[in-house]
PDB file of N, CA and C in Angstrom:
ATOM      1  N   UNK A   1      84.018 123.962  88.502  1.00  0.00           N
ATOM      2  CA  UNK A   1      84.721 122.699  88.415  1.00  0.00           C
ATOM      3  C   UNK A   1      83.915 121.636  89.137  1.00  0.00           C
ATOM      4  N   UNK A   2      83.809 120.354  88.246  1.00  0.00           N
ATOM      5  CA  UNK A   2      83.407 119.387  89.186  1.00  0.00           C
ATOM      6  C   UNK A   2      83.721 118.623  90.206  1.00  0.00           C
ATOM      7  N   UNK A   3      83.408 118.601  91.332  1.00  0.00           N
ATOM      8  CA  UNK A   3      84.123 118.033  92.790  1.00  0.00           C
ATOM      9  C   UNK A   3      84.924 116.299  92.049  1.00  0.00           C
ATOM     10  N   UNK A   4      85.961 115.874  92.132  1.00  0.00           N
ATOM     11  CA  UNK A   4      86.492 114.893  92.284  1.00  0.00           C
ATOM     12  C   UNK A   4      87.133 114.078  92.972  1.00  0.00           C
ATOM     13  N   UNK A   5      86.816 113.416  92.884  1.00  0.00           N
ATOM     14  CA  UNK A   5      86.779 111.818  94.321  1.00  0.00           C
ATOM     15  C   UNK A   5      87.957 110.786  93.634  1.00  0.00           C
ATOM     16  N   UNK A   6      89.724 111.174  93.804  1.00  0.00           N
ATOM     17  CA  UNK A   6      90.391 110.607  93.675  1.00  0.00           C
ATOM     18  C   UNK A   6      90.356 109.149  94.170  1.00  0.00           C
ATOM     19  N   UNK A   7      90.796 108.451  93.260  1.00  0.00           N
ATOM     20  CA  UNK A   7      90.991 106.706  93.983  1.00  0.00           C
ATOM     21  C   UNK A   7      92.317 106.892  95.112  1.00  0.00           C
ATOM     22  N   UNK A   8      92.169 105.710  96.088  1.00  0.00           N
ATOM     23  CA  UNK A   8      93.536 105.808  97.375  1.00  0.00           C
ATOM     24  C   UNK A   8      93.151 105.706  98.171  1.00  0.00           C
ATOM     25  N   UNK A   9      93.796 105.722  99.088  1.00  0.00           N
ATOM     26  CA  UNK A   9      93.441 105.546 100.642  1.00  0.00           C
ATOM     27  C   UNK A   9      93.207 107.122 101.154  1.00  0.00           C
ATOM     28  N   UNK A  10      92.556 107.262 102.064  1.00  0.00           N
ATOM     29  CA  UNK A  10      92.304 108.788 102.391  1.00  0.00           C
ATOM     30  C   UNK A  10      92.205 108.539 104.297  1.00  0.00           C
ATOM     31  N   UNK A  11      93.157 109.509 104.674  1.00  0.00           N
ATOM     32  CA  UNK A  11      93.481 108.936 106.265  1.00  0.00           C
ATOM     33  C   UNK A  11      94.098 110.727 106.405  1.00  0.00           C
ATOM     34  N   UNK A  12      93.777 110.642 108.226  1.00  0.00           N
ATOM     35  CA  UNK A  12      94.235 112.337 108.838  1.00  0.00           C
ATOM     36  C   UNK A  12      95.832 111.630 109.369  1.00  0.00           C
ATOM     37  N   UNK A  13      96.842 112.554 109.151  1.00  0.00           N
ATOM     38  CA  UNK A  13      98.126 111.963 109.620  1.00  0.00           C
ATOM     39  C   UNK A  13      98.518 113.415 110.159  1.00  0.00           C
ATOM     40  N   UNK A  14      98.805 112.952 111.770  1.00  0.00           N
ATOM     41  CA  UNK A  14      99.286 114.272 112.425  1.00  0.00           C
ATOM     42  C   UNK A  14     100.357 114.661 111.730  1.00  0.00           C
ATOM     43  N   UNK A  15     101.178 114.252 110.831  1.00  0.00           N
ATOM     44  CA  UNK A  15     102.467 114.740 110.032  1.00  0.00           C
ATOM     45  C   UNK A  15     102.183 115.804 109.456  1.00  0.00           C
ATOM     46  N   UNK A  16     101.356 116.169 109.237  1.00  0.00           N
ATOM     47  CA  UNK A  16     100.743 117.182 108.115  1.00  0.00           C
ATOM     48  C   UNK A  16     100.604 118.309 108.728  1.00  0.00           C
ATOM     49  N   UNK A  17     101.089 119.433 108.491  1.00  0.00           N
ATOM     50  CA  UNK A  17     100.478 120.820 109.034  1.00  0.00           C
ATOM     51  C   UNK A  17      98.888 120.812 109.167  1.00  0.00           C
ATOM     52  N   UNK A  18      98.116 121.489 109.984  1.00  0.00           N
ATOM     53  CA  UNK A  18      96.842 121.858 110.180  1.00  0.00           C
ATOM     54  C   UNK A  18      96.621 122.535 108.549  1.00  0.00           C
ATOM     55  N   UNK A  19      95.570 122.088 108.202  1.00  0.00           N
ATOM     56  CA  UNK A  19      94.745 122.482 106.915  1.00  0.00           C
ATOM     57  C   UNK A  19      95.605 122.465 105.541  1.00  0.00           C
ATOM     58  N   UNK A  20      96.754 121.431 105.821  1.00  0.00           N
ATOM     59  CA  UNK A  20      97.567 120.788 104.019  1.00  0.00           C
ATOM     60  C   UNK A  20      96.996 119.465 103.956  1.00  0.00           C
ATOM     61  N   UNK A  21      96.948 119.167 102.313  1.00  0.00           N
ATOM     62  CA  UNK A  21      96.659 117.821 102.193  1.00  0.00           C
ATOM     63  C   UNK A  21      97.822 117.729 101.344  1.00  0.00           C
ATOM     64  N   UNK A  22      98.096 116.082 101.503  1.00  0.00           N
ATOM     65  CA  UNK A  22      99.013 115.114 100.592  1.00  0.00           C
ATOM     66  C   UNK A  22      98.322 114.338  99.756  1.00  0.00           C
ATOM     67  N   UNK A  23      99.044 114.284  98.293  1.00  0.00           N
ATOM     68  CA  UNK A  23      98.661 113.206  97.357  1.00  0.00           C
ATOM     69  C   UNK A  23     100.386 112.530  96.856  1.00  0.00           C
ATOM     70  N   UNK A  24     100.007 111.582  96.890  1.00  0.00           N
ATOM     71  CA  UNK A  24     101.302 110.863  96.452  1.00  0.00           C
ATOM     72  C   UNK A  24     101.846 111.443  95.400  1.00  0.00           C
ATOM     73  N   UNK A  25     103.194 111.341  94.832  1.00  0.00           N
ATOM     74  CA  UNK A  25     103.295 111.737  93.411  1.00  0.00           C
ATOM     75  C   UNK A  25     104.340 110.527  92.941  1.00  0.00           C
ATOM     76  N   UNK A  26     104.017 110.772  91.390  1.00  0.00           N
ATOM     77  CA  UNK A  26     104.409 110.125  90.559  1.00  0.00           C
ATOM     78  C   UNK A  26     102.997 108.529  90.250  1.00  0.00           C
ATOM     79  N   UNK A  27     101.892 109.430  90.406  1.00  0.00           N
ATOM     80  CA  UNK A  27     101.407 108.160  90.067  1.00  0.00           C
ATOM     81  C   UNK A  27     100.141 108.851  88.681  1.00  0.00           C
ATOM     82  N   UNK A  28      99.234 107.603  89.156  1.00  0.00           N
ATOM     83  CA  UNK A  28      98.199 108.398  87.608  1.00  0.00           C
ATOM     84  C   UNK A  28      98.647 107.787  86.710  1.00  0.00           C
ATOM     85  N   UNK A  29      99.195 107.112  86.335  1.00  0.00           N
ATOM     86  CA  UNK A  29      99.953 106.377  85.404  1.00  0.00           C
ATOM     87  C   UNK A  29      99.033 105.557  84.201  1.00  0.00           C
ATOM     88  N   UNK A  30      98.655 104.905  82.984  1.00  0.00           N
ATOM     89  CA  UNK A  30      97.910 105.022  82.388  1.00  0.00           C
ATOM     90  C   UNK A  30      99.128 103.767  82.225  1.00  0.00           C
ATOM     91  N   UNK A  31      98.550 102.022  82.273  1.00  0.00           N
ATOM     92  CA  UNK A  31      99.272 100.955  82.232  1.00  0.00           C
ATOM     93  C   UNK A  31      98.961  99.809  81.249  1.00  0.00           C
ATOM     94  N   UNK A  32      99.395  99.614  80.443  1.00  0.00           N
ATOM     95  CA  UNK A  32      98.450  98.455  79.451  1.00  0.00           C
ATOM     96  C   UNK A  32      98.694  97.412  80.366  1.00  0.00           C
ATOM     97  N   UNK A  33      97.089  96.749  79.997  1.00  0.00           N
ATOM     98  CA  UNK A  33      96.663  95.215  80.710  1.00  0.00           C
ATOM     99  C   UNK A  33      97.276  94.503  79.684  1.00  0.00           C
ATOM    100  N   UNK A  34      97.233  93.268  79.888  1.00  0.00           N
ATOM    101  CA  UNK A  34      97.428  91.938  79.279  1.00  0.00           C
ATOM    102  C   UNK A  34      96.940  91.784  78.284  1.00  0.00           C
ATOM    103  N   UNK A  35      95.115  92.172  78.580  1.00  0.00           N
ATOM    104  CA  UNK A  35      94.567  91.607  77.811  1.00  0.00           C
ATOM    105  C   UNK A  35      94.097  92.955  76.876  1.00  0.00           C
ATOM    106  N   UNK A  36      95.133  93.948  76.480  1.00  0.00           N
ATOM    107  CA  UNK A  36      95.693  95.077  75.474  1.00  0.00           C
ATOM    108  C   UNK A  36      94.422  96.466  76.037  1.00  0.00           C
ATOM    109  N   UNK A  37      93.692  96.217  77.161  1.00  0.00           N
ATOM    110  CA  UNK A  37      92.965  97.504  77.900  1.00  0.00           C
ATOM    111  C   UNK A  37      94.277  98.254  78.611  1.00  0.00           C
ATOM    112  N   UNK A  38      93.714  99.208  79.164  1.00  0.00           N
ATOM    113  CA  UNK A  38      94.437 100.138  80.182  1.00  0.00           C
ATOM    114  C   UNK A  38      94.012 100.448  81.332  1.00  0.00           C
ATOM    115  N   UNK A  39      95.038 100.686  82.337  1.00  0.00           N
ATOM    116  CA  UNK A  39      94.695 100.585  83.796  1.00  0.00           C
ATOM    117  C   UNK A  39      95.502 101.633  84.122  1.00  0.00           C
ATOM    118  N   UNK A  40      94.689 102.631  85.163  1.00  0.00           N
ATOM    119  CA  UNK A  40      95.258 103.428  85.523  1.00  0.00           C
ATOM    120  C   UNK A  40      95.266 103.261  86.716  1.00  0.00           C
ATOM    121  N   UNK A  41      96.906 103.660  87.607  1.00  0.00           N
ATOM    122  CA  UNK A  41      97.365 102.998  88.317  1.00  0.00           C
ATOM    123  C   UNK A  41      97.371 104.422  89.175  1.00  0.00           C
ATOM    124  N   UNK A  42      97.196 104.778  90.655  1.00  0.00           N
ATOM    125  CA  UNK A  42      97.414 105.927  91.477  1.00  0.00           C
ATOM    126  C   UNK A  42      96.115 106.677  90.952  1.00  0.00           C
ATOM    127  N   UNK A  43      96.845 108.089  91.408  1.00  0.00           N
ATOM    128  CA  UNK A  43      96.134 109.578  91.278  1.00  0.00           C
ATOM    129  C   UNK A  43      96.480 110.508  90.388  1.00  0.00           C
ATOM    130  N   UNK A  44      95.739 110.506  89.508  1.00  0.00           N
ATOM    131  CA  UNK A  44      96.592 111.512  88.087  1.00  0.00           C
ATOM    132  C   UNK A  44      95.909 113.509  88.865  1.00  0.00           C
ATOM    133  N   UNK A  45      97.065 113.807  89.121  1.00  0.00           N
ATOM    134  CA  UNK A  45      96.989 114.872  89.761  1.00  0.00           C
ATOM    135  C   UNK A  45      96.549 116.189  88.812  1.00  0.00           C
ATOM    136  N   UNK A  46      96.580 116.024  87.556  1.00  0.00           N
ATOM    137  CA  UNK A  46      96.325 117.099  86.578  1.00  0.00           C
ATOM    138  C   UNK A  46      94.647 116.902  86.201  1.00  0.00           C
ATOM    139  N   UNK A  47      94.078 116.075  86.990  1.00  0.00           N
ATOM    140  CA  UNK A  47      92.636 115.209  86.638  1.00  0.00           C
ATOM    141  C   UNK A  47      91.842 116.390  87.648  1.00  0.00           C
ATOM    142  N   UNK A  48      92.612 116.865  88.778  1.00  0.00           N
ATOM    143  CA  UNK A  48      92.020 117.287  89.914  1.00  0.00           C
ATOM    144  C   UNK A  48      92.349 118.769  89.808  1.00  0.00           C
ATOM    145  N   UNK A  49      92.713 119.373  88.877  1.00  0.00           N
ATOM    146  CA  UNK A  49      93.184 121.064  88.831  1.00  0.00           C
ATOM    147  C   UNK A  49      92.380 121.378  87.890  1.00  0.00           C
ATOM    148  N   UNK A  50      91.776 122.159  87.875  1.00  0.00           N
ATOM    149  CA  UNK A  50      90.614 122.852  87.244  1.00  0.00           C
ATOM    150  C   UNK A  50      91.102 123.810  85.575  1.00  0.00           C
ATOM    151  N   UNK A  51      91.004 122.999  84.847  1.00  0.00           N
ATOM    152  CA  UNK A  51      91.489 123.708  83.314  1.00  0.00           C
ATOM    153  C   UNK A  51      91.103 124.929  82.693  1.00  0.00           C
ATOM    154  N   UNK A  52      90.076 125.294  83.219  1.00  0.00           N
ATOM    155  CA  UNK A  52      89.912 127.132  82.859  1.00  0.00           C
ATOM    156  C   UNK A  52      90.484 127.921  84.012  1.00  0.00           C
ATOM    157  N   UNK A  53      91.039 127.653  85.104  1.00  0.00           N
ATOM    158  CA  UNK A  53      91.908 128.461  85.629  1.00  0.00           C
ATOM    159  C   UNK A  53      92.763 128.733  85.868  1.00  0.00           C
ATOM    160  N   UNK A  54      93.172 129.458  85.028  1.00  0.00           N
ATOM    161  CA  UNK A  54      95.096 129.292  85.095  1.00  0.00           C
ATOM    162  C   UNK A  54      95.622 130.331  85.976  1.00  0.00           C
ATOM    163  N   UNK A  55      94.570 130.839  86.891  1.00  0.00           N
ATOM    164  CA  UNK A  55      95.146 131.393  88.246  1.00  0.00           C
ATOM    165  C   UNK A  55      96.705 130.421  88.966  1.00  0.00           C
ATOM    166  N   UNK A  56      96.231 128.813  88.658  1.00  0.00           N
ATOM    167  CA  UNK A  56      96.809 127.946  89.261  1.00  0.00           C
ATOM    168  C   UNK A  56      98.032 127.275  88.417  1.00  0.00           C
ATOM    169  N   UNK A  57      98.594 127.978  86.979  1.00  0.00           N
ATOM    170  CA  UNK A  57      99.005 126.749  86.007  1.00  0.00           C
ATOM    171  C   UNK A  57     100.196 127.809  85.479  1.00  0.00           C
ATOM    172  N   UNK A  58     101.506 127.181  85.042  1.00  0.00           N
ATOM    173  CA  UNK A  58     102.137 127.532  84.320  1.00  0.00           C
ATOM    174  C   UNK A  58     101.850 128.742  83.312  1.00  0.00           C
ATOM    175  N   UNK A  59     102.241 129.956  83.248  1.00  0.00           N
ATOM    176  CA  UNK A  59     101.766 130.238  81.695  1.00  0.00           C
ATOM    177  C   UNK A  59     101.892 130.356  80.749  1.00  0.00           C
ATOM    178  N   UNK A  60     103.251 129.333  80.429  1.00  0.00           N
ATOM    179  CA  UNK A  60     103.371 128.816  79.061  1.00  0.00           C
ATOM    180  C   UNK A  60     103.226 128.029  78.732  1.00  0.00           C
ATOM    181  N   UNK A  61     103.479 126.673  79.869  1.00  0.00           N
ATOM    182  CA  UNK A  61     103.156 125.482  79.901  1.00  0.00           C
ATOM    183  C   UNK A  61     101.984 125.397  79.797  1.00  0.00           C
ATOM    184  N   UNK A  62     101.103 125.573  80.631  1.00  0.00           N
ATOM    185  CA  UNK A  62      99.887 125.245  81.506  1.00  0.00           C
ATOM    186  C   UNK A  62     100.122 124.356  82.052  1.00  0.00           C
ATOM    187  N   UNK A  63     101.429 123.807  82.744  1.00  0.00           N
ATOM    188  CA  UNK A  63     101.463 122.833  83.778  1.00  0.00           C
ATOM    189  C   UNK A  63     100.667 123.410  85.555  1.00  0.00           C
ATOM    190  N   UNK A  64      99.993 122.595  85.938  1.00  0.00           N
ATOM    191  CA  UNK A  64      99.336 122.884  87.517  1.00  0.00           C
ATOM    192  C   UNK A  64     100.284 122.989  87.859  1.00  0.00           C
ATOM    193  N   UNK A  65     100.324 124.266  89.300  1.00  0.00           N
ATOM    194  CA  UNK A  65     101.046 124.059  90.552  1.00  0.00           C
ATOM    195  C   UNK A  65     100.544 123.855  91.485  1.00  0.00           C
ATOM    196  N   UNK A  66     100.786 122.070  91.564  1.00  0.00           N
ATOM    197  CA  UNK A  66     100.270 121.019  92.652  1.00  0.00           C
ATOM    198  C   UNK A  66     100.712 121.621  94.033  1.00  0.00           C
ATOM    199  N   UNK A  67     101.515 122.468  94.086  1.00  0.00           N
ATOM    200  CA  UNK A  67     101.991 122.851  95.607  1.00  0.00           C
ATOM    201  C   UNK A  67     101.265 123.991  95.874  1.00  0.00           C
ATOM    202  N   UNK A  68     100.719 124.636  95.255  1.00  0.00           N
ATOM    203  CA  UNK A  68      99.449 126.252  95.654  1.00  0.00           C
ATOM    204  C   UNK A  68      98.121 125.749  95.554  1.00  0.00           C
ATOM    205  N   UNK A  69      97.505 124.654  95.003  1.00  0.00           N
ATOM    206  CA  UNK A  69      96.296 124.455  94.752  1.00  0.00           C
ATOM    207  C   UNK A  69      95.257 124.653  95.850  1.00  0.00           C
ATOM    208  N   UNK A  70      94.430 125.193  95.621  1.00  0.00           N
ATOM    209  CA  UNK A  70      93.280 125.291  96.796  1.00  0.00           C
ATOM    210  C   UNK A  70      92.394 124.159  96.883  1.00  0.00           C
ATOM    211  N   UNK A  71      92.460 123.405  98.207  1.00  0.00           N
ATOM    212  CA  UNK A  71      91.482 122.432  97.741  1.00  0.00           C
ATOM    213  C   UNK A  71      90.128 122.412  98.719  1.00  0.00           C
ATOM    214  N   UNK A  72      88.705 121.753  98.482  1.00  0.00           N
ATOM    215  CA  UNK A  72      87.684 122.243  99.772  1.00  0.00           C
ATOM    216  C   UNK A  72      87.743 120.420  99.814  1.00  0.00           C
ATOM    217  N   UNK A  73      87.768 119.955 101.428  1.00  0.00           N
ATOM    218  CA  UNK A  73      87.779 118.847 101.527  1.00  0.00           C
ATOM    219  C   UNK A  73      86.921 119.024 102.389  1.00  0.00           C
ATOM    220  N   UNK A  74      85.885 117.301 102.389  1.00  0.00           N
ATOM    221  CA  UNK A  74      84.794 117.589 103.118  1.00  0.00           C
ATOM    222  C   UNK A  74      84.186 116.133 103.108  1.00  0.00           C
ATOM    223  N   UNK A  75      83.689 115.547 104.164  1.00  0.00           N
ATOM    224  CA  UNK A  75      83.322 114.010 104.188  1.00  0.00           C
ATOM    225  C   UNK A  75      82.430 113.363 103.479  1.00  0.00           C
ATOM    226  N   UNK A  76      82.775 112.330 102.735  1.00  0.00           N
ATOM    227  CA  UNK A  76      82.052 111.858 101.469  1.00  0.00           C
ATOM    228  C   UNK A  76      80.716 111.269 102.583  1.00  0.00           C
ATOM    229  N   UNK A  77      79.646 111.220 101.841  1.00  0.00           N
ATOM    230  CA  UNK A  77      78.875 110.225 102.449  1.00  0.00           C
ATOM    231  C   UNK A  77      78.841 108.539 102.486  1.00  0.00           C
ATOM    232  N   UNK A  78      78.457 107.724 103.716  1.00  0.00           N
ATOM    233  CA  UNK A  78      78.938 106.004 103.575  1.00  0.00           C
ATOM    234  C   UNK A  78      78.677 105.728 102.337  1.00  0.00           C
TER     235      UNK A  78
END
């Protein structure tokens, strides 16, 4: 899978258990502009789960389960 670099703010919040991450939900949203383009609005969370492994996905759906996902986080460069 290729590493992906969600759009957002990215910050350590002692709220969080040691070694969970948070992504907002309900966003990712796919918005018509004005001027009849599209804008995608948030973090489309199904962008970031890896599609040949359905270790992680529904198996009838193939919906992700955003709450088991393994993720490797690690500091982008400036």
């Amino acid at each position: 899978m290729t590493p992906t670099r969600p759009p957002g703010t990215r910050a350590i919040d002692d709220r969080l258990m040691p070694g969970h991450a948070a992504l907002a939900n309900g966003f990712g949203l796919d918005l018509s502009t004005e001027d009849g383009g599209t804008e995608r609005s948030g973090v489309a969370l199904n962008t970031l789960t890896d599609l040949t492994d359905l270790t992680w996905r529904d198996p009838i759906a193939g919906t992700p389960w955003h709450k088991h996902v393994p993720a490797r986080i690690q500091p982008l460069p400036a």
